[in-house]
Protein backbone atom coordinates (compact mmCIF):
# COMPACT_ATOMS: atom_id res chain seq x y z
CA UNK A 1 -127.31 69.54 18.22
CA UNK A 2 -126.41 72.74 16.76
CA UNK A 3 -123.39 74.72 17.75
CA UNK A 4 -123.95 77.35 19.71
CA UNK A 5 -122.31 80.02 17.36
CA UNK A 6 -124.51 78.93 14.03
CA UNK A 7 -126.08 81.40 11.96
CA UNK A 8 -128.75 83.53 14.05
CA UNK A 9 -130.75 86.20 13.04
CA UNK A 10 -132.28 88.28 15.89
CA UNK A 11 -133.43 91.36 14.84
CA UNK A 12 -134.94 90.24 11.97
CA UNK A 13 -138.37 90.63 13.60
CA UNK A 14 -137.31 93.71 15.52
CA UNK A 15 -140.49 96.23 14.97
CA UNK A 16 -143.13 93.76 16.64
CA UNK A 17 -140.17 92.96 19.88
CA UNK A 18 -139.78 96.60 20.98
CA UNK A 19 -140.68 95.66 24.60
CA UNK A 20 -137.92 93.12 24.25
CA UNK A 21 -135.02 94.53 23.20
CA UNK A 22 -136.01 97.56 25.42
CA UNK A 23 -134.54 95.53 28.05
CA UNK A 24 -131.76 94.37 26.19
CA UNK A 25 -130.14 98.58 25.54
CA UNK A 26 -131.41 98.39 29.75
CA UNK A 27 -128.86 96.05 30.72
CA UNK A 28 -126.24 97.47 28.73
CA UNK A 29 -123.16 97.30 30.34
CA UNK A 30 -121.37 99.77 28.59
CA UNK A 31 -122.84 103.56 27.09
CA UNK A 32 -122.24 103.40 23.55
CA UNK A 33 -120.83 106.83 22.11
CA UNK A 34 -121.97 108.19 18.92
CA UNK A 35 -119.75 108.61 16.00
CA UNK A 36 -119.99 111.09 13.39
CA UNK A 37 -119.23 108.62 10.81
CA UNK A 38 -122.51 105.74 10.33
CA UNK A 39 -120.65 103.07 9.73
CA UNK A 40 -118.47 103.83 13.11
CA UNK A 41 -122.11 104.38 14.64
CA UNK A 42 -123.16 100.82 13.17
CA UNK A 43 -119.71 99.19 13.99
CA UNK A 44 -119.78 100.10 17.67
CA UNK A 45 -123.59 99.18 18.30
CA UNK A 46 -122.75 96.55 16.61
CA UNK A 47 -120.44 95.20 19.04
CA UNK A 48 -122.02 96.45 21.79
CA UNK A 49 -124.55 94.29 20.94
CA UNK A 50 -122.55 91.35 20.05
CA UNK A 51 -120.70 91.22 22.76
CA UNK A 52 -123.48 90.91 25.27
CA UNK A 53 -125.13 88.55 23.46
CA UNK A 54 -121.92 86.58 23.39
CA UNK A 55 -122.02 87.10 27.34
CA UNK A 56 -125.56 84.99 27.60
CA UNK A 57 -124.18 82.03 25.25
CA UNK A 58 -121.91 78.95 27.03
CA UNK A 59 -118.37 79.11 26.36
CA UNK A 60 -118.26 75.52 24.38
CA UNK A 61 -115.70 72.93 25.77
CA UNK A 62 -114.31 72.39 22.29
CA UNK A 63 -114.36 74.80 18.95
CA UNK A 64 -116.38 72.09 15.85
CA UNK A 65 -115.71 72.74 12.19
CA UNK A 66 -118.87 74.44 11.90
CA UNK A 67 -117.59 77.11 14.32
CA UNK A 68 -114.73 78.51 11.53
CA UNK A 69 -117.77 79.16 9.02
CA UNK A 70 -120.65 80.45 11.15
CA UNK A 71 -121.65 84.22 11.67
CA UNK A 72 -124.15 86.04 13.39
CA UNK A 73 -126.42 88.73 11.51
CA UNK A 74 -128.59 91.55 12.67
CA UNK A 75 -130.76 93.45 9.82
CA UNK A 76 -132.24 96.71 11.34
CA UNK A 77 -135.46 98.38 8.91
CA UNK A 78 -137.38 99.98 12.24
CA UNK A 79 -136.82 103.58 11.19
CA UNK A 80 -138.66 104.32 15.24
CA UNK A 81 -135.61 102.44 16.68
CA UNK A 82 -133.45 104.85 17.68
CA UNK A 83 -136.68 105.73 20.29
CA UNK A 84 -134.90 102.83 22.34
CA UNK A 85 -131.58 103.30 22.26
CA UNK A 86 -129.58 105.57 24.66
CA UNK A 87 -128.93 109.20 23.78
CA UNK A 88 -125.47 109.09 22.45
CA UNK A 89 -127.22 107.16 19.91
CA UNK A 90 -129.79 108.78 18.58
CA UNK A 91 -128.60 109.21 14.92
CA UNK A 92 -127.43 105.89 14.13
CA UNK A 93 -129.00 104.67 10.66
CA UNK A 94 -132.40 104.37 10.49
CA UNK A 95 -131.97 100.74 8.16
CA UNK A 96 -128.19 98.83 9.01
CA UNK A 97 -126.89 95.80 9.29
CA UNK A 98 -124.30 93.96 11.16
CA UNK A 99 -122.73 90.68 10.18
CA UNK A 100 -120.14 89.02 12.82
CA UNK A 101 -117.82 86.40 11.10
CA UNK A 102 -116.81 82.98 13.51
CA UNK A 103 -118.25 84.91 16.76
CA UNK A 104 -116.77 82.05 18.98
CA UNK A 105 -113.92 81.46 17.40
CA UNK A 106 -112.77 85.18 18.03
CA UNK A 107 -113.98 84.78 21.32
CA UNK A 108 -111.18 81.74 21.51
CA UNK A 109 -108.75 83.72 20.71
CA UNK A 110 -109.38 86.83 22.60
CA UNK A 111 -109.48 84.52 25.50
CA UNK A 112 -105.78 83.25 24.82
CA UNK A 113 -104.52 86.84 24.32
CA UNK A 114 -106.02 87.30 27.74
CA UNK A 115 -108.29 90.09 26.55
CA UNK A 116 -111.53 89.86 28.30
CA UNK A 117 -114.76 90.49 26.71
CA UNK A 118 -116.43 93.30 29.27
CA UNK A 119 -112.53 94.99 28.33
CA UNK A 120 -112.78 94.53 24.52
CA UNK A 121 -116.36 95.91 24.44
CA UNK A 122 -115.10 98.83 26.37
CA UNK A 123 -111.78 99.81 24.44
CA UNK A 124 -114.39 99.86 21.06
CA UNK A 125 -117.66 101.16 21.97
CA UNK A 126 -116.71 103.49 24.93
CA UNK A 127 -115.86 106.44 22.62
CA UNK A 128 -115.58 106.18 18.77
CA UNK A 129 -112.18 105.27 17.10
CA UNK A 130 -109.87 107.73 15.88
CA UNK A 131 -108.59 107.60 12.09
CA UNK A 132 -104.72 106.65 12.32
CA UNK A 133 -103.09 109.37 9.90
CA UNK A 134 -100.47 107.03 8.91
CA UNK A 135 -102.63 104.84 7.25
CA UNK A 136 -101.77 104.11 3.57
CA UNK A 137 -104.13 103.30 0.65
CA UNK A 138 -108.06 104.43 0.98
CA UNK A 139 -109.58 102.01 3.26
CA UNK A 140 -110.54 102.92 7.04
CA UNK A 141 -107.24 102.48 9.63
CA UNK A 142 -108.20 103.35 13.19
CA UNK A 143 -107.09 102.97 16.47
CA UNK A 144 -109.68 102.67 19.33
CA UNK A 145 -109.82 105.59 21.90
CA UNK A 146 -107.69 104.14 24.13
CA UNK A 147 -104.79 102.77 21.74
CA UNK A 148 -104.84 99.36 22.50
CA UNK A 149 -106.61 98.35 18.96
CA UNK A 150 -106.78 98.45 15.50
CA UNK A 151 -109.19 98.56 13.16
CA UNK A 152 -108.76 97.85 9.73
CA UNK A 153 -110.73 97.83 6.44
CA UNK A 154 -110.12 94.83 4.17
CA UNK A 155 -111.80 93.55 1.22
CA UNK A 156 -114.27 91.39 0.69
CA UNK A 157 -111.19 88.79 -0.97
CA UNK A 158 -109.20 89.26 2.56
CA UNK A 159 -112.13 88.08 4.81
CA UNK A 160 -111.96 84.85 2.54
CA UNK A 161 -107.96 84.97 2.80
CA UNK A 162 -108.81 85.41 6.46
CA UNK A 163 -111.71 82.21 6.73
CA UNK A 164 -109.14 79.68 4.60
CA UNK A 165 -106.33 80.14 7.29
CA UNK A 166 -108.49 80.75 10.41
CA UNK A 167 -108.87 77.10 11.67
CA UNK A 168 -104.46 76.54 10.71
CA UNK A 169 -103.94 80.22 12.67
CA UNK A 170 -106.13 79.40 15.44
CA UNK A 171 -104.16 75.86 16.03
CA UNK A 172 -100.87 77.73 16.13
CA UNK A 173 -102.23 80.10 18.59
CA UNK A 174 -103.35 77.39 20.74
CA UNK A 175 -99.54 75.66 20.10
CA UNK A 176 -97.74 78.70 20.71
CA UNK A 177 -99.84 79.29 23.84
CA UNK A 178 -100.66 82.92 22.52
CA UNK A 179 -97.14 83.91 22.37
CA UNK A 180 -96.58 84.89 18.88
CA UNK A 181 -95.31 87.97 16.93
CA UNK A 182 -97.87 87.28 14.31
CA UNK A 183 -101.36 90.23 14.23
CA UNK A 184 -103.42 89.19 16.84
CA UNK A 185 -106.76 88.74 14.96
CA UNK A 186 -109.66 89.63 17.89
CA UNK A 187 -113.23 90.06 15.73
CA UNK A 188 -114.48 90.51 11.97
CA UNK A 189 -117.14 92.25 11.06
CA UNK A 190 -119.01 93.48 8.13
CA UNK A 191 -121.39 96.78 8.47
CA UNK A 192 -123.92 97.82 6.10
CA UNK A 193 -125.19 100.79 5.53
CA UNK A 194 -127.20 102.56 2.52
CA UNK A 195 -126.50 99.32 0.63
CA UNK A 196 -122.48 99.93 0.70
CA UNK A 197 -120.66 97.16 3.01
CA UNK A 198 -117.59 97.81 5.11
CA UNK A 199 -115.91 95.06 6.05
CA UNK A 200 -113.75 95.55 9.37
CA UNK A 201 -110.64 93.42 10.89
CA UNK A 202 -109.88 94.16 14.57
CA UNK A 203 -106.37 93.26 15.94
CA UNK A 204 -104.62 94.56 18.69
CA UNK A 205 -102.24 97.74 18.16
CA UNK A 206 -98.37 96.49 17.92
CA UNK A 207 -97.53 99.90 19.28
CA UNK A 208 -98.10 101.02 22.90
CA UNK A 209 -101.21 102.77 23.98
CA UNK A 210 -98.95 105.01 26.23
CA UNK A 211 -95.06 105.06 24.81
CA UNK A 212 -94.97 107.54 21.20
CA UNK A 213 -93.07 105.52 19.00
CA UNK A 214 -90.36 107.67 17.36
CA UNK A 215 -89.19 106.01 14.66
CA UNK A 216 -90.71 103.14 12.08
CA UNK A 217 -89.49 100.69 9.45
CA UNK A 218 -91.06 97.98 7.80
CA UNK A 219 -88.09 95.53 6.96
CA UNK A 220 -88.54 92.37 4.23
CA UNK A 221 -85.61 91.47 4.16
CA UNK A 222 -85.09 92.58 0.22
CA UNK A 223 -83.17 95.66 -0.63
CA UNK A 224 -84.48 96.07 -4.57
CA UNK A 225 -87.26 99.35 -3.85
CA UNK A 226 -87.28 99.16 -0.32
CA UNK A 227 -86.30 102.78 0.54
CA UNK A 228 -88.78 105.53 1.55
CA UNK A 229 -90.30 107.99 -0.85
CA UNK A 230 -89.40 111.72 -0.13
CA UNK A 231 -92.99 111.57 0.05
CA UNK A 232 -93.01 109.21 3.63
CA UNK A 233 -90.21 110.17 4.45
CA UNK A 234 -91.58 114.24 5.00
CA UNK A 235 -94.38 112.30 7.20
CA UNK A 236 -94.86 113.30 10.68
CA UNK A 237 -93.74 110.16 11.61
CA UNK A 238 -92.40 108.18 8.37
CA UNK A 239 -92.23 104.26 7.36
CA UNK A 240 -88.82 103.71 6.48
CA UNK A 241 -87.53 100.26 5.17
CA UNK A 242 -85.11 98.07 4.57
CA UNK A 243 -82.07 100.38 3.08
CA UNK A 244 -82.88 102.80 5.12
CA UNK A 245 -82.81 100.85 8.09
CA UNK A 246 -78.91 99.65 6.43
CA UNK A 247 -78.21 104.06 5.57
CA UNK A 248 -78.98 105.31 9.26
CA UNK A 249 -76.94 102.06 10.59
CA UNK A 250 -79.98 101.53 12.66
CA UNK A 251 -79.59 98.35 15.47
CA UNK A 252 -81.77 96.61 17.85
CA UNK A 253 -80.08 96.63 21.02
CA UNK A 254 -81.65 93.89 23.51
CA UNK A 255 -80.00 91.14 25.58
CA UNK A 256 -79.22 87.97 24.43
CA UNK A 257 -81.95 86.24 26.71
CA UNK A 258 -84.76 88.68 24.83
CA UNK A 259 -83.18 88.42 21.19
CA UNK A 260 -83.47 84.12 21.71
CA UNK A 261 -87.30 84.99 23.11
CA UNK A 262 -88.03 86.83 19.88
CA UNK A 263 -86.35 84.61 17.40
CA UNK A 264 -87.88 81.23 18.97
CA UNK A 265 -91.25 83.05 17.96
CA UNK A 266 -90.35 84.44 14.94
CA UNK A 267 -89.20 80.87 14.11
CA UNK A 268 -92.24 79.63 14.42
CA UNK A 269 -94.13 81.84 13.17
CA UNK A 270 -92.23 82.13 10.08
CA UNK A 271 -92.77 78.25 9.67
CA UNK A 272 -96.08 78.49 10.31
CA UNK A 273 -96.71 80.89 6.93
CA UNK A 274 -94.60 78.66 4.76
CA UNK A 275 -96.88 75.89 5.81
CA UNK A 276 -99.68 78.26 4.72
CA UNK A 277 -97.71 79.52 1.63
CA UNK A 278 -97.50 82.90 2.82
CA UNK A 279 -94.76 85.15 1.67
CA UNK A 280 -94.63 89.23 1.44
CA UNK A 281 -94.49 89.41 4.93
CA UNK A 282 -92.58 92.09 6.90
CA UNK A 283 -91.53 92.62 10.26
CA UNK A 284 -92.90 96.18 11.67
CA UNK A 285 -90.42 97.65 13.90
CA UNK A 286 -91.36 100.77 15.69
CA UNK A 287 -88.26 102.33 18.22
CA UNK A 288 -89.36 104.41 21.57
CA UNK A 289 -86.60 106.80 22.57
CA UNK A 290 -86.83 106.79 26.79
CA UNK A 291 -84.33 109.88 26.46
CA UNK A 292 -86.54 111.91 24.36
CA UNK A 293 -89.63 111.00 25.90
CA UNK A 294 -88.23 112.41 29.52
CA UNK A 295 -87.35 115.95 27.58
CA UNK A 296 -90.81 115.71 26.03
CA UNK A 297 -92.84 115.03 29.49
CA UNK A 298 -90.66 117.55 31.50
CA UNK A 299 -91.57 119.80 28.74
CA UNK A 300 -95.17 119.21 28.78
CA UNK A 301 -95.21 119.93 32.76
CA UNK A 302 -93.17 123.31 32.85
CA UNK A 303 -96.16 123.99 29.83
CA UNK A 304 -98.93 122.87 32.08
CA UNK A 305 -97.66 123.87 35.19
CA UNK A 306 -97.50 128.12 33.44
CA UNK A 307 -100.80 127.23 32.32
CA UNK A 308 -102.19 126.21 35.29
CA UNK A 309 -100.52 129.32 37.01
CA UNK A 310 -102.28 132.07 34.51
CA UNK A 311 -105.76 129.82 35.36
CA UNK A 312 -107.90 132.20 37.58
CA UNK A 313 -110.10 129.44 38.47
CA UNK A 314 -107.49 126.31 38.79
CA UNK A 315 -108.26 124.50 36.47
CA UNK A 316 -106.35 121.59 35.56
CA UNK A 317 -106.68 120.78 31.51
CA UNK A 318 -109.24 117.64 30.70
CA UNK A 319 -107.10 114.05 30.66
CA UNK A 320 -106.45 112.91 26.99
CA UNK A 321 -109.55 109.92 25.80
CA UNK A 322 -108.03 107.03 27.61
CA UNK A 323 -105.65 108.36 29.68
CA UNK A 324 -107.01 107.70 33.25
CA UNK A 325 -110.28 105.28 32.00
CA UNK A 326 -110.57 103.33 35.02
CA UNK A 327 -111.93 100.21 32.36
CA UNK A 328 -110.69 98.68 29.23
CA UNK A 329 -107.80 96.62 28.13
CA UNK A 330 -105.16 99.09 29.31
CA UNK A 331 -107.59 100.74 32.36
CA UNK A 332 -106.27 98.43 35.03
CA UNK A 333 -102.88 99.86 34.87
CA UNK A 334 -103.99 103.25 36.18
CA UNK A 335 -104.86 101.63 39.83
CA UNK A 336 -101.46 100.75 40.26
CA UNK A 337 -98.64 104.02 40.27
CA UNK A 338 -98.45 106.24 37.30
CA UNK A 339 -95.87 104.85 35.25
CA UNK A 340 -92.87 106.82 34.01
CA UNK A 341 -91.27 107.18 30.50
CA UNK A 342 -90.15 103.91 29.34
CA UNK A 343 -91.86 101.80 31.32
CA UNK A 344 -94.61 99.22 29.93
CA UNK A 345 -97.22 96.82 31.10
CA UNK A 346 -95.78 93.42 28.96
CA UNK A 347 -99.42 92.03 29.76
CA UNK A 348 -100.89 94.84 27.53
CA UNK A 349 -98.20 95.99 25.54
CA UNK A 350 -97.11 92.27 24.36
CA UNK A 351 -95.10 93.37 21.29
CA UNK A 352 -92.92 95.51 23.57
CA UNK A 353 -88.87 94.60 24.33
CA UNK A 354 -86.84 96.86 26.58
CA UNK A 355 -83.60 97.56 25.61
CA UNK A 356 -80.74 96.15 27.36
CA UNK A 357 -78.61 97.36 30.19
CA UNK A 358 -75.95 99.10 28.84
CA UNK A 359 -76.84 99.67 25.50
CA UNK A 360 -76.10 102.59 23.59
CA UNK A 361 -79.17 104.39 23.61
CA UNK A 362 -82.52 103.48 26.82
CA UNK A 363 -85.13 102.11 23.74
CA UNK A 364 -88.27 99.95 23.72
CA UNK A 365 -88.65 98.09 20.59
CA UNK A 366 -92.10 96.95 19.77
CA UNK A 367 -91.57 94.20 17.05
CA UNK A 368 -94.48 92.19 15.21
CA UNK A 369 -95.12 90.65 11.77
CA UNK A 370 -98.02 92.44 9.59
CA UNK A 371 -99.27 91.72 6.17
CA UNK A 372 -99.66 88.24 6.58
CA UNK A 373 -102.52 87.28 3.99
CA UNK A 374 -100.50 86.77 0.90
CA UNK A 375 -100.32 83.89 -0.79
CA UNK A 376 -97.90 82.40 -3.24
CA UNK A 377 -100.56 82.41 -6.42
CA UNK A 378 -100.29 82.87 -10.18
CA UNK A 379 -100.14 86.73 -10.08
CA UNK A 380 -96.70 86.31 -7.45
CA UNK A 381 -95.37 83.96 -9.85
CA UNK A 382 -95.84 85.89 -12.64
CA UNK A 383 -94.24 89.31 -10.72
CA UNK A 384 -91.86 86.94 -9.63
CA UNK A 385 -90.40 86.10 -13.05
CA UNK A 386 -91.00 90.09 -14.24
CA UNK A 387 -88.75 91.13 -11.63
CA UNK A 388 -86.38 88.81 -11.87
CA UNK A 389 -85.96 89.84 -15.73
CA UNK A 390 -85.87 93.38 -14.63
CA UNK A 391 -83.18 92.86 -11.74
CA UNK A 392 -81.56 89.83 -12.37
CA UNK A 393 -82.58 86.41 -11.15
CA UNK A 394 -79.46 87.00 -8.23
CA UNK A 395 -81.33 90.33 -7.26
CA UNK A 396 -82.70 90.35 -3.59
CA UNK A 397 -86.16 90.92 -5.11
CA UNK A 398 -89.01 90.86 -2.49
CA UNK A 399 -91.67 88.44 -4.67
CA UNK A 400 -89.86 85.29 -4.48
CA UNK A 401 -91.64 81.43 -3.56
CA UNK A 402 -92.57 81.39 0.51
CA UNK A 403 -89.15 78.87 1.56
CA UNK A 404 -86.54 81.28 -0.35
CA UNK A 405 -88.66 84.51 1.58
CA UNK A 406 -88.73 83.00 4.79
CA UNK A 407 -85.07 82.18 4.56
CA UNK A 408 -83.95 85.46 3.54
CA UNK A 409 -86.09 87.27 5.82
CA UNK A 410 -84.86 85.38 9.17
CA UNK A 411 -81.29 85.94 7.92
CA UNK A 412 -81.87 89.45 7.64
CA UNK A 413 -83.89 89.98 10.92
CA UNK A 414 -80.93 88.11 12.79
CA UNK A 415 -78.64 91.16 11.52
CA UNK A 416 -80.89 93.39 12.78
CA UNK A 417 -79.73 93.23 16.51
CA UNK A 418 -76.56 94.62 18.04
């Protein structure tokens, strides 16, 4: 019997089955918002879509091999389409297509990072996602309305980086019981439009949806070029690294109980991506400061409260997207009481460590590992030797053979706390 996730194709007949999926945009769950950008359009029908037909397929009792290679694709030509669809989506393409990679797979795993479905559908295709402006290099990095994901563009070589470790990441995930510091990998898609593909990775934002983070590194462990242009470092909010983390005598300061939590997964996540010959790896560390974010709020309300005052009509300013959704991954929170600076739901914000009692400064650390797709090939090797000429073969260069990373890297994250 087939699996239920092999290769379907839908819409391909989708002009003579108006009546049909006329029905389908009826029982829509969720209004899909228009974006400006087509391939944002595309992306969130496109998982509007998916994820209801998802909703109609069994949950199988056990993933099969064929599960890590099938996909679902939807080709759209039917120019009189948009006639169906809802209003806020009345310009999407008139020809697109939509290519999910592994649907039930993904599914797996959003399951065991407890994100439901009907929450994940939501947080995407509610309103569109916003271009993060710290992004680096020219592909698309956005962060859905509500801040709880990411979406990032990868090639086409990183979906097949992706597919060769899927079935070995999904096994640790299951091991590790979805307690990890490695991305959280929730969906893959590829969107097509005016013959250019996009090809999308969705993972879940390491940084809160709520708490600003005020200060970033990205930390390798190596200290040969690992200091901040002038360029970053005049950023808004700047990605400093590993001697800069050593110049501003920057520490970590969390209990002992929640520094042994974090190492025990580091630990095995580290092992985990020398079993896959991973190396290049770095640990993203972003710093909330609880004391600056009370100035900043008490600020904001003396500034809303005067503004409020010279309303005539008593207005109170609209809620920021996201703020008060009562739906999504983070929407549940706002039935319970407003929460104050510092505070964080660990069941949404899983990457999130509060500082201890005591220490020198009230911080929340959010800590997870991020550029996890490189492999020890020929073209390492090679940069390997050429920096080694360049530096010296004792020089803490960051293109060294997966074992020798690994082991400097947990050494120097260890040194990292108080």
């Amino acid at each position: 019997m087939a699996s239920p996730s092999a290769t379907s194709n839908p819409l391909n007949a989708l002009a003579p089955k108006r009546k049909t999926k006329k029905k389908h945009f009826v029982q829509q769950k969720v209004e899909v918002f228009r974006a400006s950008d087509p391939v944002l359009s595309v992306l969130m029908w496109g998982v509007n879509h998916s994820i209801n037909d998802l909703s109609q397929v069994p949950v199988p009792v056990m993933l099969l091999p064929d599960d890590f290679k099938a996909n679902t694709k939807i080709k759209v030509n039917n120019h009189l389409f948009n006639k169906y669809s809802t209003a806020r989506l009345e310009n999407l393409p008139g020809q697109f297509k939509f290519k999910e990679y592994c649907p039930q797979v993904f599914r797996n795993l959003r399951e065991r990072f407890g994100i439901e479905d009907q929450d994940y559908q939501v947080s995407l295709a509610r309103s569109p996602p916003v271009k993060d402006g710290e992004g680096q290099g020219m592909g698309l990095l956005l962060t859905s309305y509500d801040r709880t994901l990411v979406v990032k563009e990868i090639s086409s070589e990183e979906v097949e980086d992706i597919h060769n470790i899927l079935s070995e990441y999904h096994q640790h995930i299951v091991t590790c019981h979805g307690s990890t510091l490695l991305p959280q990998f929730l969906a893959m898609y590829r969107v097509s439009v005016e013959s250019e593909d996009t090809y999308l990775l969705v993972m879940r934002n390491m940084f809160s949806h709520r708490l600003h983070v005020h200060w970033k590194y990205d930390l390798k462990g190596s200290l040969v070029s690992r200091e901040a242009s002038f360029k970053e470092k005049v950023k808004e909010l700047p990605t400093y690294k590993d001697v800069d983390f050593r110049n501003n005598m920057q520490k970590v300061y969390v209990s002992d109980e929640e520094k042994e939590k974090v190492m025990d997964k580091l630990n095995r996540d580290v092992e985990f991506l020398v079993h896959m010959r991973i190396m290049d790896y770095s640990l993203l560390l972003g710093i909330h400061d609880v004391e600056r974010a009370e100035r900043e709020e008490e600020e904001e309300m003396e500034s809303s409260y005067e503004e409020e005052e010279e309303d005539e009509n008593g207005l109170a300013p609209a809620p920021a997207p996201g703020s008060t959704s009562p739906e999504g991954i983070a929407g549940y929170m706002n039935s319970f009481k407003p929460m104050g600076p510092g505070e964080f739901d660990p069941y949404v914000d899983v990457y999130a460590v509060q500082s201890a009692v005591g220490a020198p400064q009230r911080e929340v650390y959010f800590m997870g590992l991020i550029d996890v797709l490189t492999q020890y090939d020929t073209k390492k090797k090679a940069a390997h030797a050429a920096k080694a000429v360049k530096h010296g073969a004792g020089a803490e260069i960051s293109t060294v053979h997966p074992e020798q990373y690994a082991k400097r890297f947990r050494e120097f994250i260890t040194k990292i706390f108080a």
